[in-house]
C-alpha atoms as a PDB file:
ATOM      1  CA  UNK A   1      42.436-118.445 114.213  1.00  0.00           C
ATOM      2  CA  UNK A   2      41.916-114.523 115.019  1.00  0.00           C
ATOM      3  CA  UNK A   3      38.451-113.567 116.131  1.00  0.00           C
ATOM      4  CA  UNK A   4      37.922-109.217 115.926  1.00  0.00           C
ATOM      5  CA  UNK A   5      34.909-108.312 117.058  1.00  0.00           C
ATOM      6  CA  UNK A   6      34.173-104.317 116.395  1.00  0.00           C
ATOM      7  CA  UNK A   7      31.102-102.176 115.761  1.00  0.00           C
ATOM      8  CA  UNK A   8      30.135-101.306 119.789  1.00  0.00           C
ATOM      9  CA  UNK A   9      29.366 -98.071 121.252  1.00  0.00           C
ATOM     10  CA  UNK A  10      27.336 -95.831 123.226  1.00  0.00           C
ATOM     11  CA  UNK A  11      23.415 -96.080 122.350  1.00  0.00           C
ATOM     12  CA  UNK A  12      20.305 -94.747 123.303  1.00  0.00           C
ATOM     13  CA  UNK A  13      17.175 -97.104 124.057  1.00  0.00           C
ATOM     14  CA  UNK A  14      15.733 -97.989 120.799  1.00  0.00           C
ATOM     15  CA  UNK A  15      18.755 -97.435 119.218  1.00  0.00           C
ATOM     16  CA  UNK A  16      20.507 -99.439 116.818  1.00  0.00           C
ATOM     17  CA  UNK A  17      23.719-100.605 116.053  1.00  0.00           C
ATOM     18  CA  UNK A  18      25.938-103.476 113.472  1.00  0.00           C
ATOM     19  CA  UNK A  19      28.699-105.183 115.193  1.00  0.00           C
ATOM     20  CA  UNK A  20      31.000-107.033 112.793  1.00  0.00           C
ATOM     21  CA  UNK A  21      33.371-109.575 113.362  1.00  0.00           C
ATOM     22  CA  UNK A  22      36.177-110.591 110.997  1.00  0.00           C
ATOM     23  CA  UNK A  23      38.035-114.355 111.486  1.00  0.00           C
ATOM     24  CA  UNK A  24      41.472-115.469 110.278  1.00  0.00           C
ATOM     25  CA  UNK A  25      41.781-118.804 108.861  1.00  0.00           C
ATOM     26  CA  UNK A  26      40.578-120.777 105.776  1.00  0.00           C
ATOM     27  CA  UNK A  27      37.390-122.868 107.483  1.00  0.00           C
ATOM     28  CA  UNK A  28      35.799-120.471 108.016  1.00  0.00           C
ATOM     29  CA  UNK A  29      32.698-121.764 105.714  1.00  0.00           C
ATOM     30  CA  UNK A  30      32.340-124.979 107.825  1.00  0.00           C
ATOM     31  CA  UNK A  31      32.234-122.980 111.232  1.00  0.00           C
ATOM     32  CA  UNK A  32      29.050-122.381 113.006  1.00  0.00           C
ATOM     33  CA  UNK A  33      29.204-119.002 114.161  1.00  0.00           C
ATOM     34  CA  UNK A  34      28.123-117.195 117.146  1.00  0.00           C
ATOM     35  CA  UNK A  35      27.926-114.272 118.980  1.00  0.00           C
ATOM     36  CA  UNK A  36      27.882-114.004 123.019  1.00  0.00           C
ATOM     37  CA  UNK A  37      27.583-111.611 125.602  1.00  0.00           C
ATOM     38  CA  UNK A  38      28.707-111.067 129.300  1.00  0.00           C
ATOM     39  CA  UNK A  39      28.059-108.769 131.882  1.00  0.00           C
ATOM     40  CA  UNK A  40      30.516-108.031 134.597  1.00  0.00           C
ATOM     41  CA  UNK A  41      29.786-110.947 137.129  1.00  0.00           C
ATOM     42  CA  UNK A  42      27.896-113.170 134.892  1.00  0.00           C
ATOM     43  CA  UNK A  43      28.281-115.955 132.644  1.00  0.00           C
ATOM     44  CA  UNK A  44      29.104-115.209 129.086  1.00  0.00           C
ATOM     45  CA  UNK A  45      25.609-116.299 126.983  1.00  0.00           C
ATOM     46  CA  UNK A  46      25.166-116.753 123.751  1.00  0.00           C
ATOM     47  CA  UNK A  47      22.288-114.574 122.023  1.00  0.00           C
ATOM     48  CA  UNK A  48      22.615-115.508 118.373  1.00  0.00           C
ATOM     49  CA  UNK A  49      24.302-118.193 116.201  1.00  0.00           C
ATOM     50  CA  UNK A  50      24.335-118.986 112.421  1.00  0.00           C
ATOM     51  CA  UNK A  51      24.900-122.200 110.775  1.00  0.00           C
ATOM     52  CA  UNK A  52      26.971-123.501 107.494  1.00  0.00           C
ATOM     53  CA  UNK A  53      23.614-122.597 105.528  1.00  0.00           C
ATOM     54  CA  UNK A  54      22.913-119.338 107.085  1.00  0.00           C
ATOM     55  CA  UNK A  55      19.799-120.156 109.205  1.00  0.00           C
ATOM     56  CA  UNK A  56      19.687-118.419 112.589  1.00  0.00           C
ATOM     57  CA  UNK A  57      18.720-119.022 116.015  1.00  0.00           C
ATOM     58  CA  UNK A  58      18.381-116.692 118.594  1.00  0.00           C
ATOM     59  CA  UNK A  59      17.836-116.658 122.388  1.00  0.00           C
ATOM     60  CA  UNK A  60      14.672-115.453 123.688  1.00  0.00           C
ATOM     61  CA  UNK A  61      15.530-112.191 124.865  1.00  0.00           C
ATOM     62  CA  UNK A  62      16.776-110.522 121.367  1.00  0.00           C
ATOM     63  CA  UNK A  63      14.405-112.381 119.088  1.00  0.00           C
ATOM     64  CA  UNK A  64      12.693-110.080 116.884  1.00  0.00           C
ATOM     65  CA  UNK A  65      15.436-107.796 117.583  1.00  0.00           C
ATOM     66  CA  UNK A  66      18.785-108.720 115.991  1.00  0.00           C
ATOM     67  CA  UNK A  67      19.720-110.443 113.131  1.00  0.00           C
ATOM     68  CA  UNK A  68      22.888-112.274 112.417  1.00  0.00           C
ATOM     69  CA  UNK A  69      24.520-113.090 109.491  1.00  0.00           C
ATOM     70  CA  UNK A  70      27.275-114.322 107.513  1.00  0.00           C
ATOM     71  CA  UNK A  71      30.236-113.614 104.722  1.00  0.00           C
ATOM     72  CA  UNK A  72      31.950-116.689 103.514  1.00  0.00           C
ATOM     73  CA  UNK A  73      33.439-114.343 101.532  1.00  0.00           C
ATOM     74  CA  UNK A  74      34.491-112.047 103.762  1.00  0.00           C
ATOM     75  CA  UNK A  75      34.841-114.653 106.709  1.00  0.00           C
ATOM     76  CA  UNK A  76      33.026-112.522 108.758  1.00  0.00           C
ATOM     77  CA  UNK A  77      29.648-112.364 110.702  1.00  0.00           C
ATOM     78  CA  UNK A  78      27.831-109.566 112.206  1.00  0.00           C
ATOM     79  CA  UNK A  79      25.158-108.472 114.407  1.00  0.00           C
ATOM     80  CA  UNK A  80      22.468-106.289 113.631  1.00  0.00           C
ATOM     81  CA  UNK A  81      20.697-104.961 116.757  1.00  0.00           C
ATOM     82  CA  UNK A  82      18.160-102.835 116.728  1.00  0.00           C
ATOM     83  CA  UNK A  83      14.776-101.611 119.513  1.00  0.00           C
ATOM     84  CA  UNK A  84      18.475-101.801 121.863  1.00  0.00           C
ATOM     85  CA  UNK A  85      17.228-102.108 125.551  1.00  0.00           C
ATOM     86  CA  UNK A  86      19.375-101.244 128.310  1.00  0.00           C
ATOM     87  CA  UNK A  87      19.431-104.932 129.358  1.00  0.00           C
ATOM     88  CA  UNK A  88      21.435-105.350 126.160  1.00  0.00           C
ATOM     89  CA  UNK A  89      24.392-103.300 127.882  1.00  0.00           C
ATOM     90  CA  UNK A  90      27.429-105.811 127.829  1.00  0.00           C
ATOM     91  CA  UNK A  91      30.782-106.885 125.981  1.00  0.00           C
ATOM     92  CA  UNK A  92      29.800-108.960 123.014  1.00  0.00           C
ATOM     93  CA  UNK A  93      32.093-111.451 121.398  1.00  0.00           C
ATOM     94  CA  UNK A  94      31.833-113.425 118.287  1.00  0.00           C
ATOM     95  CA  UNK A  95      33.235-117.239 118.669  1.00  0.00           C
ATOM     96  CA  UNK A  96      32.753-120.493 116.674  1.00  0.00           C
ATOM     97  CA  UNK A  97      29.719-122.833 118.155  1.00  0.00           C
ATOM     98  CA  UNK A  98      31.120-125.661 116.024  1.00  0.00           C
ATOM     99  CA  UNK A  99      33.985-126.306 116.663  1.00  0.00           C
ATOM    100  CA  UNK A 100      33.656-125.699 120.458  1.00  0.00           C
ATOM    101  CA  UNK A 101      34.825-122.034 120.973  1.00  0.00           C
ATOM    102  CA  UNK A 102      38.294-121.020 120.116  1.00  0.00           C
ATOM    103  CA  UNK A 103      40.090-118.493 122.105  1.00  0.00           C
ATOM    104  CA  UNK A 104      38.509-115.349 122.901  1.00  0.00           C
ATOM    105  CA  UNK A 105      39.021-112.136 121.529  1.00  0.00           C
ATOM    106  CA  UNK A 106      38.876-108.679 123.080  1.00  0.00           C
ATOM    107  CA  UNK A 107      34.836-107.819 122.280  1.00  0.00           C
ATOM    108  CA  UNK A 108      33.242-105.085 122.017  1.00  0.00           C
ATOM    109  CA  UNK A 109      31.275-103.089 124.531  1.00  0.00           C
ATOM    110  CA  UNK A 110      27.896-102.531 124.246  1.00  0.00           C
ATOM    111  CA  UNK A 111      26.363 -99.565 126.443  1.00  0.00           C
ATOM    112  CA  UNK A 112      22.302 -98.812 126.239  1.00  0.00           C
ATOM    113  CA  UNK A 113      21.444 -96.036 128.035  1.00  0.00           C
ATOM    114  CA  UNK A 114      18.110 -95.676 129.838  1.00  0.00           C
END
């Protein structure tokens, strides 16, 4: 399985932006999907997940803020983020929650500026 996360970039505060991630493989309907984010120097945290069904849970600190969804489809999820703070600045990576993560991609950088 092939994670590739894409849709980063350069972004003012209050900005928005839609990262997308496309996965190889033919389970994709039965994963619960995620995306994550890590800072240089911190641990990787996951700020959004979506399960079989499409419901959504989100950590505190984007709530109200980004939305994820799904493409069965499409395998693919993505990551609207919009009101973008510069606390949002990191490399964000889309991974299964169930199973337990599967090797990382490359993410995509994430840069809010003040």
């Amino acid at each position: 399985v092939q994670l590739q996360a894409s849709g980063g970039g350069l972004v003012q505060t209050g900005g928005s932006l839609r990262l997308s991630c496309f996965v190889s493989g033919t389970n994709f309907h039965n994963y619960v999907m995620g995306w994550y984010r890590q800072v240089p120097g911190k641990q990787r945290e996951l700020v959004a997940q979506v399960m079989i069904n499409g419901a959504a849970n989100y950590a505190d600190s984007v709530k109200g803020r980004f939305t994820i969804s799904r493409d069965n489809g499409q395998t693919a999820v993505y990551l609207q983020m919009n009101i973008l703070k510069p606390e949002d600045t990191a490399v964000y990576y889309c991974n299964t929650i169930v199973p337990p993560p599967l090797t990382w991609g490359r993410g995509t950088q994430v840069t809010v500026s003040s």
